[in-house]
PDB file of N, CA and C in Angstrom:
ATOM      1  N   UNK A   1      49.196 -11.914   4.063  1.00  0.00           N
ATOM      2  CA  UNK A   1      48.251 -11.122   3.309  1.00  0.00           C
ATOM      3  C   UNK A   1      48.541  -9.634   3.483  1.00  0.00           C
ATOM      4  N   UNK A   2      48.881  -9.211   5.006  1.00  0.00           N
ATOM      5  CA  UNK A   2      49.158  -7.936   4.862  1.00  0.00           C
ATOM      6  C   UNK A   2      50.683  -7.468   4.162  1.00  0.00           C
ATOM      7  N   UNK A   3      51.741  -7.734   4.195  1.00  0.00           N
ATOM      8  CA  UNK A   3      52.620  -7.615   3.476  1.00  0.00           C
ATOM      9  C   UNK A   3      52.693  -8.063   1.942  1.00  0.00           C
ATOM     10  N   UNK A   4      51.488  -8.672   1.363  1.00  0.00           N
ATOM     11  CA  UNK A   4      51.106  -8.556   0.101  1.00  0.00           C
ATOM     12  C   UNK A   4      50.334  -7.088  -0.499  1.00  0.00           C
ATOM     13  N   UNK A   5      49.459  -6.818   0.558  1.00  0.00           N
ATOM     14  CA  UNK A   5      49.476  -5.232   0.653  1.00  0.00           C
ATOM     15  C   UNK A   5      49.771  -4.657   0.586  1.00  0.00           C
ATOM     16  N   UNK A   6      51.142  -4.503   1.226  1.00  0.00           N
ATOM     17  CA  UNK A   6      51.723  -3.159   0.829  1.00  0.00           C
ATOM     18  C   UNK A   6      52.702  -3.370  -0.174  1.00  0.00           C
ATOM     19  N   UNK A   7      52.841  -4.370  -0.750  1.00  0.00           N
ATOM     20  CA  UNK A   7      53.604  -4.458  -1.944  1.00  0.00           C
ATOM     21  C   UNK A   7      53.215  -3.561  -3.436  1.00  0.00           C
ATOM     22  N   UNK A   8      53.259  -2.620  -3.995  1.00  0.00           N
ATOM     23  CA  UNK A   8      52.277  -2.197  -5.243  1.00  0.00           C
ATOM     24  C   UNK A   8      52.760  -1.063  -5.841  1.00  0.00           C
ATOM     25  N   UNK A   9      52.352  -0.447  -6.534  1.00  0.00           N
ATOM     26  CA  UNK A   9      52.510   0.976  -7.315  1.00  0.00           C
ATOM     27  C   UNK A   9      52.735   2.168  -6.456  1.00  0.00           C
ATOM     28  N   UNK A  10      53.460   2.587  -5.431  1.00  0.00           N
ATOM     29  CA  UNK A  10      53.177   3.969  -5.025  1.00  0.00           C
ATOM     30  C   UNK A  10      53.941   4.670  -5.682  1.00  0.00           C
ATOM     31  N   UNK A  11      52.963   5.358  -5.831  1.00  0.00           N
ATOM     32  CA  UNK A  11      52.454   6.559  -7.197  1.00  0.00           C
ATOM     33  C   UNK A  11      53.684   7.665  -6.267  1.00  0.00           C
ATOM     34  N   UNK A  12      54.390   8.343  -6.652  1.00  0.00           N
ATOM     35  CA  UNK A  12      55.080  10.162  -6.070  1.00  0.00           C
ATOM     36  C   UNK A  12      53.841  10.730  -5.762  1.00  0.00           C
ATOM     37  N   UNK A  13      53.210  11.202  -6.522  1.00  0.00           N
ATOM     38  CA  UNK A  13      51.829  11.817  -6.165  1.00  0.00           C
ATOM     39  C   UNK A  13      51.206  11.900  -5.255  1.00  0.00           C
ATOM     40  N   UNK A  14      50.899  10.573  -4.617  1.00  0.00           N
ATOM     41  CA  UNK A  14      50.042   9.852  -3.998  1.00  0.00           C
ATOM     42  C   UNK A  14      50.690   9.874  -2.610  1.00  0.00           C
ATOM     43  N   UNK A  15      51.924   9.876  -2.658  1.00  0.00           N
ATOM     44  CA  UNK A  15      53.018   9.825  -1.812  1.00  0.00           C
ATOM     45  C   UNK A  15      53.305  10.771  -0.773  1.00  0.00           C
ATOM     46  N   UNK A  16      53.286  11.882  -2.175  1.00  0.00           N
ATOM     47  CA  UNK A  16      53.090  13.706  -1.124  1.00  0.00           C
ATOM     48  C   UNK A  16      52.519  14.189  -1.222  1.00  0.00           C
ATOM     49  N   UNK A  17      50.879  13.644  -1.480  1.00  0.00           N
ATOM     50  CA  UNK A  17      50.212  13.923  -0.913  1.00  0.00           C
ATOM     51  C   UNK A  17      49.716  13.588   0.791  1.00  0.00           C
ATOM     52  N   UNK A  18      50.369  12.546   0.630  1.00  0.00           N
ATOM     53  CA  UNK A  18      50.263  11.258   1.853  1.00  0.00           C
ATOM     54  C   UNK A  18      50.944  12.441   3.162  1.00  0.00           C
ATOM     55  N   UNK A  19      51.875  12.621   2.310  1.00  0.00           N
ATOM     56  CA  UNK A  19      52.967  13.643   3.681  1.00  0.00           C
ATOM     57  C   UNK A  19      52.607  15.074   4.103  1.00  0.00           C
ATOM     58  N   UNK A  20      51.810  15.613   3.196  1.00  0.00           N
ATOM     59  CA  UNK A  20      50.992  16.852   3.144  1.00  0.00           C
ATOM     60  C   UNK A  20      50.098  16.472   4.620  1.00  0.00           C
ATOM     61  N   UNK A  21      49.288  15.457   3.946  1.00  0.00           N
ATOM     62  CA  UNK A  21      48.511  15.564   5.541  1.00  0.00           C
ATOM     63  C   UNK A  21      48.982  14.887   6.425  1.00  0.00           C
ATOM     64  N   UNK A  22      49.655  14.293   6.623  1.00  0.00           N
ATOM     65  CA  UNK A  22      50.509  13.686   7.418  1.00  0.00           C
ATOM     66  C   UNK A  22      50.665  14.794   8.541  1.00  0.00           C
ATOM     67  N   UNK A  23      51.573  15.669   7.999  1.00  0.00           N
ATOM     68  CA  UNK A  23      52.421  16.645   8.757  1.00  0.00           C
ATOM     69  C   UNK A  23      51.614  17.271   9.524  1.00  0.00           C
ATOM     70  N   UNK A  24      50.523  18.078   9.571  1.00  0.00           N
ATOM     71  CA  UNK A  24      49.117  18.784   9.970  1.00  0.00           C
ATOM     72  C   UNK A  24      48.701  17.920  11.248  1.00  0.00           C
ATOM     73  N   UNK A  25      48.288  16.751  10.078  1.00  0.00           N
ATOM     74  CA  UNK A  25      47.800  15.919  11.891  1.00  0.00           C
ATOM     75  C   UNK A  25      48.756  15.952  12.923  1.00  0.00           C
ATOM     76  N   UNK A  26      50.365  15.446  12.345  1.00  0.00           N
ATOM     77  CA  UNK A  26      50.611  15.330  14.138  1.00  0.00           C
ATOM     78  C   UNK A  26      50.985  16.603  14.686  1.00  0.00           C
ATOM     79  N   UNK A  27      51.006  18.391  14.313  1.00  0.00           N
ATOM     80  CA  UNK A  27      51.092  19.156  14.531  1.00  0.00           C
ATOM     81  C   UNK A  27      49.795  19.218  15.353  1.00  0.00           C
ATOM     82  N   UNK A  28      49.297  18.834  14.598  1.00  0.00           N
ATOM     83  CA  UNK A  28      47.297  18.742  15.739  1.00  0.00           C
ATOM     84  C   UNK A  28      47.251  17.735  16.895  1.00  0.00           C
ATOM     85  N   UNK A  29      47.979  17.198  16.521  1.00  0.00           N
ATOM     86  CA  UNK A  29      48.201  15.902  17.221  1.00  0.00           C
ATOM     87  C   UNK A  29      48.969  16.280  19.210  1.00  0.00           C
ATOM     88  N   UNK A  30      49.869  17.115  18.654  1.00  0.00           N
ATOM     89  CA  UNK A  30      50.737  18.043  19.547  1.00  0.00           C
ATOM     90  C   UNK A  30      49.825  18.888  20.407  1.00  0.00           C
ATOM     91  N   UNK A  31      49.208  20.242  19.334  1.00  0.00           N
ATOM     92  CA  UNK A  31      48.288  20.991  19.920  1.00  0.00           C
ATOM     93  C   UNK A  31      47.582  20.423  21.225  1.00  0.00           C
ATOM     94  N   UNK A  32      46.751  19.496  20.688  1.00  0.00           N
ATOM     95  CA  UNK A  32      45.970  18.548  21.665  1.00  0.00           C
ATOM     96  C   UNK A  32      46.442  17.996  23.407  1.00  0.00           C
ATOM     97  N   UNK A  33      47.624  17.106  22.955  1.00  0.00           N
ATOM     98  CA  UNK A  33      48.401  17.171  23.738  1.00  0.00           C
ATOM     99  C   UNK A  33      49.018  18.142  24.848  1.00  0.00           C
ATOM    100  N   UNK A  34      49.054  19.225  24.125  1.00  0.00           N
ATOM    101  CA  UNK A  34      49.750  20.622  24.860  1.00  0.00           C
ATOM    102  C   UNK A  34      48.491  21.280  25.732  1.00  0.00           C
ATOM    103  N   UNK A  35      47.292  21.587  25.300  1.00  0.00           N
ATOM    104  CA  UNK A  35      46.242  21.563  25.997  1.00  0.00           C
ATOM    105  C   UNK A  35      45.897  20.770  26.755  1.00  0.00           C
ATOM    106  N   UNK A  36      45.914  19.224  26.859  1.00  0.00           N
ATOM    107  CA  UNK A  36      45.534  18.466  27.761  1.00  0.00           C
ATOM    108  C   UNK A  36      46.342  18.611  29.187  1.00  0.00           C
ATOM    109  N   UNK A  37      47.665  18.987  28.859  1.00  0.00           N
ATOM    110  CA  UNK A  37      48.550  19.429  29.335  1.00  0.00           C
ATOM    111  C   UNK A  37      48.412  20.822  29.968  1.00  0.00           C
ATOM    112  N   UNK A  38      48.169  21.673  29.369  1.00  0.00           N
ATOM    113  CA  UNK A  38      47.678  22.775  30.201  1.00  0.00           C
ATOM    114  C   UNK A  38      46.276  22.597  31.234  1.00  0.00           C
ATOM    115  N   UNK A  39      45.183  21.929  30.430  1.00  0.00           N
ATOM    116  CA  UNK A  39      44.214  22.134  31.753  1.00  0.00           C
ATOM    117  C   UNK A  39      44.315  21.513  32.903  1.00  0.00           C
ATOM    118  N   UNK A  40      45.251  20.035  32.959  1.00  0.00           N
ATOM    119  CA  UNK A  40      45.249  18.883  33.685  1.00  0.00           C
ATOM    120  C   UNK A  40      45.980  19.940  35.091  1.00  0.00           C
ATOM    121  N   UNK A  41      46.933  20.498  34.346  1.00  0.00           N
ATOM    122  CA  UNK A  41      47.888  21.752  35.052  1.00  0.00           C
ATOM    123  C   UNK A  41      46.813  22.601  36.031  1.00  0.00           C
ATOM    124  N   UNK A  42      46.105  23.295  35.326  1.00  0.00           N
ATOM    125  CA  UNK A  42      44.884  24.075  35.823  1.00  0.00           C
ATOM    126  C   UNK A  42      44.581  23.421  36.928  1.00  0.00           C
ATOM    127  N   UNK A  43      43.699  22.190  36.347  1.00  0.00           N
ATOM    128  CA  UNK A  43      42.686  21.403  37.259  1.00  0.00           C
ATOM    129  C   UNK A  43      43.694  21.098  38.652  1.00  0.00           C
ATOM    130  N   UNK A  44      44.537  20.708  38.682  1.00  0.00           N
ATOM    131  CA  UNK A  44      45.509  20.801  39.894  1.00  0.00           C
ATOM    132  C   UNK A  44      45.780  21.862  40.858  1.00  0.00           C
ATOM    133  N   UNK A  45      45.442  23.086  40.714  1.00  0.00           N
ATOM    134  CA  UNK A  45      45.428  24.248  41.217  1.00  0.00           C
ATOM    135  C   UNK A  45      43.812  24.844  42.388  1.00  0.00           C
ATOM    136  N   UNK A  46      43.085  23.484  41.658  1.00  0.00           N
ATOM    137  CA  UNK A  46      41.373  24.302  42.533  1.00  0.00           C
ATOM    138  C   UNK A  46      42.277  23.289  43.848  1.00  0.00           C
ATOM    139  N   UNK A  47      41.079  23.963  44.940  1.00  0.00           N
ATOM    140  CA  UNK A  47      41.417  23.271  46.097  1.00  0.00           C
ATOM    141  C   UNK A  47      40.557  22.312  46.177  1.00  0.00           C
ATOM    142  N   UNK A  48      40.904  21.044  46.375  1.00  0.00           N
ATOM    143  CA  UNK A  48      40.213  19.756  46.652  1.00  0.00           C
ATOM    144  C   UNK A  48      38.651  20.170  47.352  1.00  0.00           C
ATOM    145  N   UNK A  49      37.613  19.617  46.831  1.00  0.00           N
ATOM    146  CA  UNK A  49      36.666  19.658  48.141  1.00  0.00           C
ATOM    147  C   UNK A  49      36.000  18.535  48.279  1.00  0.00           C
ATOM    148  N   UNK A  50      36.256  16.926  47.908  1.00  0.00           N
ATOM    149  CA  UNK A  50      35.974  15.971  48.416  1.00  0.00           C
ATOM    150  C   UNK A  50      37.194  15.457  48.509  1.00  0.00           C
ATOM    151  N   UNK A  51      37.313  14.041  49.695  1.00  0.00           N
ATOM    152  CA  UNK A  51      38.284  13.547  50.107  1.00  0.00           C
ATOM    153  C   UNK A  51      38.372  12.242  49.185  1.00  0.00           C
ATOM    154  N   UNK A  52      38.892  11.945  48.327  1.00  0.00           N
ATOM    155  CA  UNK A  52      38.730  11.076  47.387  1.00  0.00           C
ATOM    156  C   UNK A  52      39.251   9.767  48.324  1.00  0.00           C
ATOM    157  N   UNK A  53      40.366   9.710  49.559  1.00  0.00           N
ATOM    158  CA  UNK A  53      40.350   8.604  50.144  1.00  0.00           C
ATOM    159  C   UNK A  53      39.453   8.097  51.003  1.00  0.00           C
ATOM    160  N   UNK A  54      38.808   9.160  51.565  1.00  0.00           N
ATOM    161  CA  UNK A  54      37.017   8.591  52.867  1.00  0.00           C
ATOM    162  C   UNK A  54      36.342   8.541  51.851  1.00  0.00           C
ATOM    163  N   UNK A  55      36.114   8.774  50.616  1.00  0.00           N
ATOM    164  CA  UNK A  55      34.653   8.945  49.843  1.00  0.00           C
ATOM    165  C   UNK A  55      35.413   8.512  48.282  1.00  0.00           C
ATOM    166  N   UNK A  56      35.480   7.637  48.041  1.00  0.00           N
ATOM    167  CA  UNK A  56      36.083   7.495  46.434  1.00  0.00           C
ATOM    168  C   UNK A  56      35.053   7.709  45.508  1.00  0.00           C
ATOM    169  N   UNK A  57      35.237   7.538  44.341  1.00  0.00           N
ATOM    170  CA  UNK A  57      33.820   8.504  43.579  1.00  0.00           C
ATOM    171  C   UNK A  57      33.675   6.535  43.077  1.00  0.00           C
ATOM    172  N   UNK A  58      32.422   6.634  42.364  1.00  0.00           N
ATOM    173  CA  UNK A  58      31.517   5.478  41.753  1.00  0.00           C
ATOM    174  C   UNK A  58      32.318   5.682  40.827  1.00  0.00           C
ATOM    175  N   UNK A  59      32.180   4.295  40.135  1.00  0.00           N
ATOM    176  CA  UNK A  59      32.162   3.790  38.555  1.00  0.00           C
ATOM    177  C   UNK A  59      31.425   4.898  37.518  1.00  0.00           C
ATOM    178  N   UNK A  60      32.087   5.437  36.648  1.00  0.00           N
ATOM    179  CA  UNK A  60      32.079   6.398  35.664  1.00  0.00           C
ATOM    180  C   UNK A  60      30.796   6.218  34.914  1.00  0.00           C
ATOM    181  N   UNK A  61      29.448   6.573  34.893  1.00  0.00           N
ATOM    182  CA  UNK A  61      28.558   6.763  33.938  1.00  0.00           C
ATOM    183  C   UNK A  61      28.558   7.077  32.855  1.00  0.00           C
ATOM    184  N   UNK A  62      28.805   5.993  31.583  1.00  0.00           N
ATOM    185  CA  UNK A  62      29.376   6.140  30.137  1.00  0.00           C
ATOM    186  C   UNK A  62      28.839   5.034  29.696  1.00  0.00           C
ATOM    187  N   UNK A  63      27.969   5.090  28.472  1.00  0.00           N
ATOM    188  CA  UNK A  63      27.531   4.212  27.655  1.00  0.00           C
ATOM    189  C   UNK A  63      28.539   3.569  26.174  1.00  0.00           C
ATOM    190  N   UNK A  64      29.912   3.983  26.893  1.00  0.00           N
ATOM    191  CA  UNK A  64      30.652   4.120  25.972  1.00  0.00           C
ATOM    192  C   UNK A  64      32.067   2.861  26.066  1.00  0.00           C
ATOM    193  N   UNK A  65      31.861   1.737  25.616  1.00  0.00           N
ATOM    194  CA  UNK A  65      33.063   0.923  25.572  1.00  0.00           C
ATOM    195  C   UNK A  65      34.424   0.753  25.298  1.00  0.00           C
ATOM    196  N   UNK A  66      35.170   1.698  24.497  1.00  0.00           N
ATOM    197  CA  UNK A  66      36.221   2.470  24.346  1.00  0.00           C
ATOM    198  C   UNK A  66      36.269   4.000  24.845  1.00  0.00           C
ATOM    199  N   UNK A  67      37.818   4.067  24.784  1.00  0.00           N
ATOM    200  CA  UNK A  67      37.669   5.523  24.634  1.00  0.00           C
ATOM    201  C   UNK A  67      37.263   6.296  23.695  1.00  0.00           C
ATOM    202  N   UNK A  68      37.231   7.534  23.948  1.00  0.00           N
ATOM    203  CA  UNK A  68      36.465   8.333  23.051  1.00  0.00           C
ATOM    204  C   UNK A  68      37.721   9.051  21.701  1.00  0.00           C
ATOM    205  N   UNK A  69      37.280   9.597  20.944  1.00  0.00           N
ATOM    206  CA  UNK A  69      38.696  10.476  20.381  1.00  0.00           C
ATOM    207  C   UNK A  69      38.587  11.771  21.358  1.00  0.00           C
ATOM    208  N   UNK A  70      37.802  12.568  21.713  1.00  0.00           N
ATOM    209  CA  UNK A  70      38.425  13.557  22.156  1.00  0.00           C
ATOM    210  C   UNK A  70      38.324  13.570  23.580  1.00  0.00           C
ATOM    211  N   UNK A  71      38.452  11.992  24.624  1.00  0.00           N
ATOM    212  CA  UNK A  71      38.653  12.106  25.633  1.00  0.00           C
ATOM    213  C   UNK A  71      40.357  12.233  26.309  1.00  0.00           C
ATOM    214  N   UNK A  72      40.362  13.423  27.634  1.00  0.00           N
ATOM    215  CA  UNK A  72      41.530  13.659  27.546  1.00  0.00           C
ATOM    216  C   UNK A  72      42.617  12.647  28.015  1.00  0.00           C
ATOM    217  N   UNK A  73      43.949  13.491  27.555  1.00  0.00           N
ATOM    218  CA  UNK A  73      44.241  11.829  27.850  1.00  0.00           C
ATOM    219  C   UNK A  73      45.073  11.754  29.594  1.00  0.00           C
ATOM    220  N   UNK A  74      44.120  12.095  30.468  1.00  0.00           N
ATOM    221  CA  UNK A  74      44.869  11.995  31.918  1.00  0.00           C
ATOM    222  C   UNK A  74      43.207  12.380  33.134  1.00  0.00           C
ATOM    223  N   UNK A  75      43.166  11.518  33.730  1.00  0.00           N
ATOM    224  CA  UNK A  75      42.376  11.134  34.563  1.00  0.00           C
ATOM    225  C   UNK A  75      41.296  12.461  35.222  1.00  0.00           C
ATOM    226  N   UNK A  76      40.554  12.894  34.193  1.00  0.00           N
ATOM    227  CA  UNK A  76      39.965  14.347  34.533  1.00  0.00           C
ATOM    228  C   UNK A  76      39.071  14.598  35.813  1.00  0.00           C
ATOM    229  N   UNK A  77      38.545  13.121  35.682  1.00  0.00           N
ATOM    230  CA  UNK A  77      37.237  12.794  36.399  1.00  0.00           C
ATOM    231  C   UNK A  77      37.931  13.262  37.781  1.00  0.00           C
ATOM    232  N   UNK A  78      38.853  12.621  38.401  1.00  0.00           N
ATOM    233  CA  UNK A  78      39.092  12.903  39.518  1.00  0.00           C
ATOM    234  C   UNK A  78      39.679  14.068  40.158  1.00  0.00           C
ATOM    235  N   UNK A  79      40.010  14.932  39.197  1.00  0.00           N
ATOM    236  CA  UNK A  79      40.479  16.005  39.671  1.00  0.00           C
ATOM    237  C   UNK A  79      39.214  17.049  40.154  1.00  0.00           C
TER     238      UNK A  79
END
């Protein structure tokens, strides 16, 4: 069924338009990335002030069953 799907009319039009936004997102896509990347950087720099091996932190308080979209993508909580 899905390869009956994509069988059909694509339109030029439709096409580049397709690539128009295409291109944007993963430039945003990057951005994102490059920031997560910079703060994770940051966050590595404070000086520790709990001992995460004598005291590990609890289970994450989130009403939330997936991830999020704009959660970052590298382990914030613990830093």
């Amino acid at each position: 069924m899905l390869a009956k799907s994509l069988c059909g009319d694509w339109r030029a039009e439709h096409l580049f338009t397709l690539r128009q936004s295409h291109a944007p997102w993963r430039t945003n896509q990057e951005l994102v990335a490059d920031c997560d990347a910079h703060i994770q950087a940051m966050l590595g720099a404070f000086d520790a002030r709990v001992d995460l091996a004598g005291a590990p932190l609890g289970a994450a308080k989130t009403s939330h069953q997936k991830p999020q979209k704009n959660q970052p993508q590298f382990d914030a909580r613990t830093e």
